[in-house]
Protein backbone atom coordinates (compact mmCIF):
# COMPACT_ATOMS: atom_id res chain seq x y z
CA UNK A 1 -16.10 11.06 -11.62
CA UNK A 2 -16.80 8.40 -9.23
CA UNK A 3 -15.13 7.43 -5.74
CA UNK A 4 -13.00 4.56 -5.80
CA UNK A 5 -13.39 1.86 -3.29
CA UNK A 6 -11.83 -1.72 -2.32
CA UNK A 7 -13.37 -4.54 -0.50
CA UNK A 8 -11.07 -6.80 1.59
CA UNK A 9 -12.40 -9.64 3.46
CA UNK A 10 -11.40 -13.34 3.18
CA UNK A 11 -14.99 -14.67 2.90
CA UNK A 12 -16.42 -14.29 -0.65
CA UNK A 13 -20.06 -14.28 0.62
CA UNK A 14 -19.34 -10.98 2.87
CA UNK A 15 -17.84 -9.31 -0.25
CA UNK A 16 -20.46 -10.40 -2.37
CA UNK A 17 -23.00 -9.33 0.67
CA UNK A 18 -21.40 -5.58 0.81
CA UNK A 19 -21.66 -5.42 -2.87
CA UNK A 20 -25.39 -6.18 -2.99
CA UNK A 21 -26.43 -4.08 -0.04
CA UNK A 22 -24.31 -1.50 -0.83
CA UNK A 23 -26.52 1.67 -2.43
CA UNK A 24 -22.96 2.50 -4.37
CA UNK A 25 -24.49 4.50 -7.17
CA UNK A 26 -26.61 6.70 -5.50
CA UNK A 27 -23.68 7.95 -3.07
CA UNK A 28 -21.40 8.16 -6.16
CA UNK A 29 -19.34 5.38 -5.49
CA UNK A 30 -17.71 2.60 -7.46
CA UNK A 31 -16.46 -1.23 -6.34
CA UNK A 32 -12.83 -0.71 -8.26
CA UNK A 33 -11.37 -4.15 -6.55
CA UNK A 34 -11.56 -6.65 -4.22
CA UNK A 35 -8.91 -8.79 -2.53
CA UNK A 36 -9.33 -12.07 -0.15
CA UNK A 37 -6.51 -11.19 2.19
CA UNK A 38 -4.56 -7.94 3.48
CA UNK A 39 -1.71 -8.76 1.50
CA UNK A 40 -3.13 -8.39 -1.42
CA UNK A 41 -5.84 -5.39 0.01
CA UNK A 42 -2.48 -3.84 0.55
CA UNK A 43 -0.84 -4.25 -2.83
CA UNK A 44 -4.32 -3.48 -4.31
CA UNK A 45 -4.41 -0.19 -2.05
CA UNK A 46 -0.87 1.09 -3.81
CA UNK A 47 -1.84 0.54 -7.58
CA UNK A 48 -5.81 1.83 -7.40
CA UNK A 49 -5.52 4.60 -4.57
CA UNK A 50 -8.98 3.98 -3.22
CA UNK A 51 -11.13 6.87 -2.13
CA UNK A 52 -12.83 4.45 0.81
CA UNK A 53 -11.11 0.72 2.04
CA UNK A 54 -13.85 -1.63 3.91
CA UNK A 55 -12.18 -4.10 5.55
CA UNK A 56 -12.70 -7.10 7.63
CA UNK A 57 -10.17 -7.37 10.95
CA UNK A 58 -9.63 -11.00 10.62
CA UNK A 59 -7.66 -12.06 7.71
CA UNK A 60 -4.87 -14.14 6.37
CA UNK A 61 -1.30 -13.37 5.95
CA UNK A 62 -2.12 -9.55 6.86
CA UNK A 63 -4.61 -8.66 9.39
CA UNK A 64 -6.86 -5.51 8.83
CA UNK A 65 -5.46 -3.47 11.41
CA UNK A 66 -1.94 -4.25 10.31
CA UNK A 67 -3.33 -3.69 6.71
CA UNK A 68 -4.66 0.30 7.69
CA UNK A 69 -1.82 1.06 10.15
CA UNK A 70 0.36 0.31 6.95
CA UNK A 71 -1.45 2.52 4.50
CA UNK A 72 -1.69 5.28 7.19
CA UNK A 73 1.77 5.08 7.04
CA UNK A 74 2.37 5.78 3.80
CA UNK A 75 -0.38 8.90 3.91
CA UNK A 76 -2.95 7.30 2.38
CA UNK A 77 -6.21 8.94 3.63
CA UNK A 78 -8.57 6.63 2.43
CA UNK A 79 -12.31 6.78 4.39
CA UNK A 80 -11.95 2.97 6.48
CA UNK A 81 -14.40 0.99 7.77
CA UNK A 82 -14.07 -2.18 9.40
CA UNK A 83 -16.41 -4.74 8.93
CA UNK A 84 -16.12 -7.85 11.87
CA UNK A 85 -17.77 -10.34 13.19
CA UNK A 86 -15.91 -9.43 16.74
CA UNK A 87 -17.24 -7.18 19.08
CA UNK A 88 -14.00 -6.57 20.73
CA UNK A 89 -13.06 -3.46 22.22
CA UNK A 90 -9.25 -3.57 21.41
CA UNK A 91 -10.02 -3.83 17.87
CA UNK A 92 -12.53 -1.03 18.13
CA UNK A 93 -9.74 0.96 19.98
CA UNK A 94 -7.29 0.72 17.04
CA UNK A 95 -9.50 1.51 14.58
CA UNK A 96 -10.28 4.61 16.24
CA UNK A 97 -6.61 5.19 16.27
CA UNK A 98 -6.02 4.44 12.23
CA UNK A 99 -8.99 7.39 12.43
CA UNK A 100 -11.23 4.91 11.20
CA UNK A 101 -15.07 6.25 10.14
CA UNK A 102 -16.97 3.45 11.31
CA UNK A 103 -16.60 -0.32 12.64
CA UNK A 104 -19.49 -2.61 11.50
CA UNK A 105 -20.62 -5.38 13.18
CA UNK A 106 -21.50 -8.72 11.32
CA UNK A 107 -24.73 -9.67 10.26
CA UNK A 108 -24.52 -6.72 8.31
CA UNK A 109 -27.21 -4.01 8.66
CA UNK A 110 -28.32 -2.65 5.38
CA UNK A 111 -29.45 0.75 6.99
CA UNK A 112 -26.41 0.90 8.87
CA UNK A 113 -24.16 -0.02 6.37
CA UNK A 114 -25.89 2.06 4.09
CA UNK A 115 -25.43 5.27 6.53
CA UNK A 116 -21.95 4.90 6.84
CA UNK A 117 -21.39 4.96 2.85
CA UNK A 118 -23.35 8.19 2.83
CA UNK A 119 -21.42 9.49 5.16
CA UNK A 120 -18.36 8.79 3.54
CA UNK A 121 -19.42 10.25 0.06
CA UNK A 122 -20.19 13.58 2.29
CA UNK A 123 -16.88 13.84 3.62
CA UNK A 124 -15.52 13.02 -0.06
CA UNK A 125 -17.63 16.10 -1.14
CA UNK A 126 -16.56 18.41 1.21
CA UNK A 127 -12.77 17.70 0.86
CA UNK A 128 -13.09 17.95 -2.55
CA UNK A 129 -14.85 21.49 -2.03
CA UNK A 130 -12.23 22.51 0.73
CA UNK A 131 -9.18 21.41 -2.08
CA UNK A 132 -11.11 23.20 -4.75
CA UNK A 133 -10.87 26.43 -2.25
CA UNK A 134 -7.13 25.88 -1.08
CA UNK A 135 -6.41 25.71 -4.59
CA UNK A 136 -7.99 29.12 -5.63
CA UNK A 137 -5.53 31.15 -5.05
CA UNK A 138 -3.83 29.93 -8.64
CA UNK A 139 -6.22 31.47 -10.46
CA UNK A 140 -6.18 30.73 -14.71
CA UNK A 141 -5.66 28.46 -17.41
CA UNK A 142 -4.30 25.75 -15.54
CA UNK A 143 -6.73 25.55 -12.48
CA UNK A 144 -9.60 26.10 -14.41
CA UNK A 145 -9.26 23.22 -17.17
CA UNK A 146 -9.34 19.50 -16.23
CA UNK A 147 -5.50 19.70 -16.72
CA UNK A 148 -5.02 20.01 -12.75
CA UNK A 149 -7.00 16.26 -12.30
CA UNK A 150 -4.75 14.71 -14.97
CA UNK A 151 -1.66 16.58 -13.58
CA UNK A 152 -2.20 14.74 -9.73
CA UNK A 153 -3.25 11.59 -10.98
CA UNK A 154 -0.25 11.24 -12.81
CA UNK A 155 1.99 12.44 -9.94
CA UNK A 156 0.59 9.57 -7.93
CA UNK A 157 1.80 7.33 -10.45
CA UNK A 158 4.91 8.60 -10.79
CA UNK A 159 5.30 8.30 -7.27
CA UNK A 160 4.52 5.12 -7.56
CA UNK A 161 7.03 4.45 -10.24
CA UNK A 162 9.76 6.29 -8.42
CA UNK A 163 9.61 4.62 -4.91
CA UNK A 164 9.80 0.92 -6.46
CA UNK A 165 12.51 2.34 -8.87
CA UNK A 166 10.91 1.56 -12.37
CA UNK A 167 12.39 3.56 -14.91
CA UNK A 168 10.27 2.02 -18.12
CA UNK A 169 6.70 3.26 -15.83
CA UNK A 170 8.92 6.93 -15.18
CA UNK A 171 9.31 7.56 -18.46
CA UNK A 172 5.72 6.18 -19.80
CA UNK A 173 4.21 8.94 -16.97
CA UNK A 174 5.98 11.90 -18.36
CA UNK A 175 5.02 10.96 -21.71
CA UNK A 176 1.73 11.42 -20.59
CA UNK A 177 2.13 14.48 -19.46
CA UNK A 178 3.71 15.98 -21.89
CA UNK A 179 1.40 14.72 -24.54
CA UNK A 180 -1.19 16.68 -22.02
CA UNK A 181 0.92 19.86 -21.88
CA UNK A 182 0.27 19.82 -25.84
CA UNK A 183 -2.67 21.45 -25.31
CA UNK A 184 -1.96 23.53 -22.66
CA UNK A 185 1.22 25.51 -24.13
CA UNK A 186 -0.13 28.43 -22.97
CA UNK A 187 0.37 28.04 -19.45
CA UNK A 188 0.87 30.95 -17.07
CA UNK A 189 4.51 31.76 -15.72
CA UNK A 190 3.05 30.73 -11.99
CA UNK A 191 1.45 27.73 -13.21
CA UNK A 192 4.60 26.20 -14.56
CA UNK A 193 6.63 26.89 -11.64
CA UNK A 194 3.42 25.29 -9.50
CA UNK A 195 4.01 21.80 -11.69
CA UNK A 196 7.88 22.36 -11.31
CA UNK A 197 7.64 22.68 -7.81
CA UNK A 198 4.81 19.52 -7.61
CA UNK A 199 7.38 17.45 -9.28
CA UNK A 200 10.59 18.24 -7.14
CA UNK A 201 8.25 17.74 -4.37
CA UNK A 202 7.78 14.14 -5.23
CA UNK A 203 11.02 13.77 -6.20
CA UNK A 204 12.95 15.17 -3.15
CA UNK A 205 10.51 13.10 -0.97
CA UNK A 206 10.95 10.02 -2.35
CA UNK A 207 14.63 10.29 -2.33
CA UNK A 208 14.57 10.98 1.08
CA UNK A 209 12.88 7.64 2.02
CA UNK A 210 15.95 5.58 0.75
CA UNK A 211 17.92 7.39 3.11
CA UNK A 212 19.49 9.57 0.46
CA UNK A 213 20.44 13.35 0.15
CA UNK A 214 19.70 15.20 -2.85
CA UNK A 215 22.87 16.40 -2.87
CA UNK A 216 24.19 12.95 -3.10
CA UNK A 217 22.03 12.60 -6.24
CA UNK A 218 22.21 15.09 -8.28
CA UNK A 219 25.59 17.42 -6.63
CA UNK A 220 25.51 21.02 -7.84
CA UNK A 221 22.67 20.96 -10.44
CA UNK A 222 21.62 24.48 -11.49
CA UNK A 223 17.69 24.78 -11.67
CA UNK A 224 17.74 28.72 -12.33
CA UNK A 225 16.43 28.07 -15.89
CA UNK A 226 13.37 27.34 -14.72
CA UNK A 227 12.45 30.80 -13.44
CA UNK A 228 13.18 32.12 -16.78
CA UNK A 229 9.92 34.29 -18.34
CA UNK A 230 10.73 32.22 -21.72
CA UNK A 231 10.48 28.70 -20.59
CA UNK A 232 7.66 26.72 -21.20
CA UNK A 233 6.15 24.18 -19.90
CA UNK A 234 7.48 20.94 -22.35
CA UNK A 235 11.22 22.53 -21.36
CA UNK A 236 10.34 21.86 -17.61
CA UNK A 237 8.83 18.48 -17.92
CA UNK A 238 11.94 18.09 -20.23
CA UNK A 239 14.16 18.68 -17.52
CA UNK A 240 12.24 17.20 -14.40
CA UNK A 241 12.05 13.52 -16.11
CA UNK A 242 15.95 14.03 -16.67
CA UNK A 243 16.20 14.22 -13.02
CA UNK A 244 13.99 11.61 -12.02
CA UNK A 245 16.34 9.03 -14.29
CA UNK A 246 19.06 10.25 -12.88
CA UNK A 247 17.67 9.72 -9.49
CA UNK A 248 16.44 6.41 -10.93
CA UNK A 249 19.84 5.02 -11.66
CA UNK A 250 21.85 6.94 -9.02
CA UNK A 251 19.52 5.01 -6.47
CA UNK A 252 20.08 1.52 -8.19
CA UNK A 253 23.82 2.39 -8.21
CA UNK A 254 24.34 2.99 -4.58
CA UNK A 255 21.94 0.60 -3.11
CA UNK A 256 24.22 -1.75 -5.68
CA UNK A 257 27.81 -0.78 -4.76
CA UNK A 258 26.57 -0.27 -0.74
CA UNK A 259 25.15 -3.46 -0.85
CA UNK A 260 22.09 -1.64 1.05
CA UNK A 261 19.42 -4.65 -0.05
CA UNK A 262 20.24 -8.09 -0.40
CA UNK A 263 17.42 -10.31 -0.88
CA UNK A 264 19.16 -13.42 0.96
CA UNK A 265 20.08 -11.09 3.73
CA UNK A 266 16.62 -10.51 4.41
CA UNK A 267 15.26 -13.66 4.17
CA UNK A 268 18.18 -14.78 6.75
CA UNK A 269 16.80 -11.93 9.16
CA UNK A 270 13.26 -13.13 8.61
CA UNK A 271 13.91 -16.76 9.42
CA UNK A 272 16.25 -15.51 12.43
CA UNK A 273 13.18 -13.33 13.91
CA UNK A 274 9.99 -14.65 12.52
CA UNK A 275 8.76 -15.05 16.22
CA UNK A 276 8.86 -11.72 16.33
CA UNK A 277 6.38 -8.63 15.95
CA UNK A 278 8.18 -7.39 12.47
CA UNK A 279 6.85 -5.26 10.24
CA UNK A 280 7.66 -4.33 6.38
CA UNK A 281 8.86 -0.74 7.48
CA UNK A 282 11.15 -1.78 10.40
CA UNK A 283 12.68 -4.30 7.82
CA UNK A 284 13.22 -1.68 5.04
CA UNK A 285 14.94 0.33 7.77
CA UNK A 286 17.46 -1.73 8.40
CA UNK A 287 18.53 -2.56 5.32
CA UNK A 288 17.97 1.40 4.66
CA UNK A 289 15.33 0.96 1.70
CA UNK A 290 11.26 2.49 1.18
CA UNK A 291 8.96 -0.12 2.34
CA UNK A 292 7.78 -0.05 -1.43
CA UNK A 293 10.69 -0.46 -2.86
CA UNK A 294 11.50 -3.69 0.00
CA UNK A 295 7.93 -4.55 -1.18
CA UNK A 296 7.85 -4.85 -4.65
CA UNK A 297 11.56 -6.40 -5.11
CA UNK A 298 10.90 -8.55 -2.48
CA UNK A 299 8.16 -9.99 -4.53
CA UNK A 300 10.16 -9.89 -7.79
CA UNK A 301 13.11 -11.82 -6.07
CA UNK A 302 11.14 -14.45 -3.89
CA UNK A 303 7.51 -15.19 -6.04
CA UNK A 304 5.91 -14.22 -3.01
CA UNK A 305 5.21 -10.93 -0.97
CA UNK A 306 6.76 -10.52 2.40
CA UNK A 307 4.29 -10.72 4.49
CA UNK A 308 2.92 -14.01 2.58
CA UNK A 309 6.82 -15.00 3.37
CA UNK A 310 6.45 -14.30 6.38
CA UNK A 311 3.14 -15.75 7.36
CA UNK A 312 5.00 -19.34 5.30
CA UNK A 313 7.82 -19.33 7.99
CA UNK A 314 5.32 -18.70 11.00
CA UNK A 315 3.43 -21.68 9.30
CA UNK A 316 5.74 -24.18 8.30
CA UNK A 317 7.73 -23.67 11.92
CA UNK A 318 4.02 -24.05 13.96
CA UNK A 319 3.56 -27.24 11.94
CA UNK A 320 6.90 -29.19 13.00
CA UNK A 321 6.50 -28.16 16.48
CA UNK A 322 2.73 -29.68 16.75
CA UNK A 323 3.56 -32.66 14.70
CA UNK A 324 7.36 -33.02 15.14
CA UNK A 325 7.92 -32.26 18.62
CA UNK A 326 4.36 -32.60 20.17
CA UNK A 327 3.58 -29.17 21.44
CA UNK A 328 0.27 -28.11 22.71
CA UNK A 329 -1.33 -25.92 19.83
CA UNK A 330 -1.63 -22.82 22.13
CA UNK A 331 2.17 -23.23 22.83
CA UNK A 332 2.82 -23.66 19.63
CA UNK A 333 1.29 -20.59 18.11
CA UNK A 334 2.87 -18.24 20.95
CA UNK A 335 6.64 -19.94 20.19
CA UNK A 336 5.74 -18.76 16.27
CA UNK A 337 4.55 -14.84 17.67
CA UNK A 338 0.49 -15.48 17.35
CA UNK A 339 -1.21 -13.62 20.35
CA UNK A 340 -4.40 -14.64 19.09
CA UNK A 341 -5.65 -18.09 18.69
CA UNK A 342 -8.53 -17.71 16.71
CA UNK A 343 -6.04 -15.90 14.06
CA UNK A 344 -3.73 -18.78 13.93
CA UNK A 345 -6.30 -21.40 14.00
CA UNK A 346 -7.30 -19.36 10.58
CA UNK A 347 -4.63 -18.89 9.17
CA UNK A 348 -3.03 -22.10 9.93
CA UNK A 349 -6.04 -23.80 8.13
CA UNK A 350 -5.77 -21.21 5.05
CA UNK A 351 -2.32 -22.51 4.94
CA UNK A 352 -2.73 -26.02 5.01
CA UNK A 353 -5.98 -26.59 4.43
CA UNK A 354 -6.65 -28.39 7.41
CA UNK A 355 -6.47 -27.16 11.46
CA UNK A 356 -4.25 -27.71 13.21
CA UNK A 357 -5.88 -30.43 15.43
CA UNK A 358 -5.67 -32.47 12.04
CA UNK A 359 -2.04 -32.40 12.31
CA UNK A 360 -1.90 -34.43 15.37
CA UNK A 361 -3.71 -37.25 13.13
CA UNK A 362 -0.01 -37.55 11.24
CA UNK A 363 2.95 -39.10 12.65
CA UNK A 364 6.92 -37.20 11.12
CA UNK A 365 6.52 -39.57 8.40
CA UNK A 366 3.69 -37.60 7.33
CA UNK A 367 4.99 -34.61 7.71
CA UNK A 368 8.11 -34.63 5.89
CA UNK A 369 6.50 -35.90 3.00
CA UNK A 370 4.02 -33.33 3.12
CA UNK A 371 6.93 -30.47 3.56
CA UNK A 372 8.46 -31.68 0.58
CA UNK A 373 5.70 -29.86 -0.91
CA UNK A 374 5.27 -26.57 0.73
């Protein structure tokens, strides 16, 4: 089985670049995806769990460093490097802290570049080897088959499934593993209760994220059964996916009747602090929701992903006050929270399609027109 890795960079010709010079097979390595902006890196990072992330710094609606602070966030513990065309030591500084591997400087050097992918493979090995000997103490059936590699890679989908709150993806994932189980019905007492306590794991954490008690979801729910020398292993995964659908609706049916997430509500706080430094996670928080599950409704509700949202109202405001009320750019991109001019003279043009200089070419006229548009 290969590593998985993602390439996110807004210029095409550095992805295609990295892909060339990249000696991917020899280090046991696969390109699984590829995304032109952190927003998407990001969204990419939560469905294919990449084994390595290269990155640029630079990008559009979601900067790099905002994109890996993110992930690290949710414990992803991906191998990063940063690829950039800055040599700019508060970059390098917070790459160190997202415990970045390496930060590559544009033009790319294939030895270089090459080195760093080694060393990532090598540090893939020897995790893998260091999991393989955590895990020996389970000795049997179940450790010794390939069961254990389907068993996690499911959990991370049903994870997945869990913290955005889709029941139809819940129930397809323990279908899968108990179509899995069918050959494995021979399971040891200690291996069962391993998977049992895998699942509540999951489960219990998850929960916890929407600000919720298992108590609250489930009340006095005996789980003695389980221990039972006669239960097997399809009566478990029987039992665990009841839970999780219970958790499942119980979730829906409090966020519902508490009124904990209401779409309008935070696109109201969004347009009231867009000048602000906000963040996915401090947004969930306050309307007490998971990122993820902010995230992926957000999306669902809107058309668009929050920080694409986001990045719109940052936009749209910078625009009027260049072309409506004649601001200096540099003014203009502090007033809508951009430290950095170089990143708003980006993304401004990835907006638009045009810098903002262009803008001052227009009279209101213009602009209204155009926002009709947007």
């Amino acid at each position: 089985m290969k590593y998985k890795a993602i390439i996110v960079d807004d210029e095409s010709w550095t992805r295609e670049v990295l892909k060339q010079l990249g000696k991917w097979d020899e280090y046991n390595i696969e390109i699984a995806g590829e995304a032109a902006d952190g927003d998407y890196g990001l969204e990419m990072a939560r469905a294919i769990h990449p084994d390595i992330i290269l990155t640029d710094v630079n990008m559009p609606n979601l900067d790099g460093i905002s994109f890996i602070r993110t992930i690290r966030e949710e414990a992803n513990n991906a191998q990063i490097i940063f690829i950039s065309g800055y040599d700019n030591y508060d970059y390098i500084r917070n790459a160190l802290k997202l415990e970045a591997l390496d930060y590559i400087l544009k033009p790319i050097k294939p030895d270089e570049f090459n080195g760093v992918l080694k060393q990532c493979s090598d540090l893939l090995n020897k995790n893998l080897e260091e999991k393989k000997e955590h895990q020996s103490p389970l000795k049997g059936d179940f450790l010794n088959t390939f069961w254990l590699e389907d068993f996690h890679r499911i959990c991370e989908k049903l994870h997945s499934a869990l913290i955005t709150n889709q029941q139809n993806k819940i129930q397809d994932n323990f279908k899968e593993l108990v179509a899995i189980s069918a050959d494995n019905l021979n399971l040891s007492k200690a291996n069962i209760i391993y998977i049992y306590f895998i699942l509540l794991e999951i489960l219990q954490r998850d929960i916890s994220s929407y600000s919720f008690e298992l108590k609250e979801i489930f009340g006095d729910i005996n789980t003695s059964f389980v221990f039972d020398i006669d239960t097997t292993i399809i009566q478990v995964l029987d039992f665990v996916s009841n839970l999780y659908f219970i958790a499942s609706a119980k979730i829906d049916e409090l966020i519902k009747s508490s009124r904990r997430f209401d779409i309008n509500k935070v696109q109201s706080y969004l347009i009231e602090h867009y000048r602000e430094v906000i963040s996915l996670e401090q947004v969930a928080g306050i309307f007490h929701v998971s990122k993820e599950y902010l995230s992926h409704l957000f999306k669902q509700e809107t058309g668009v992903g929050f920080s694409e949202y986001l990045t719109s109202l940052k936009m749209n405001k910078a625009r009027e006050l260049i072309l409506i009320d004649k601001m200096p750019i540099k003014e203009a991109a502090f007033s809508v929270g951009y430290i950095d001019l170089a990143h708003f003279y980006k993304t401004f043009k990835k907006t638009f399609g045009k810098p903002p200089g262009d803008m001052l070419k227009y009279d209101s006229k213009d602009f209204i027109q155009t926002d009709k548009n947007c």
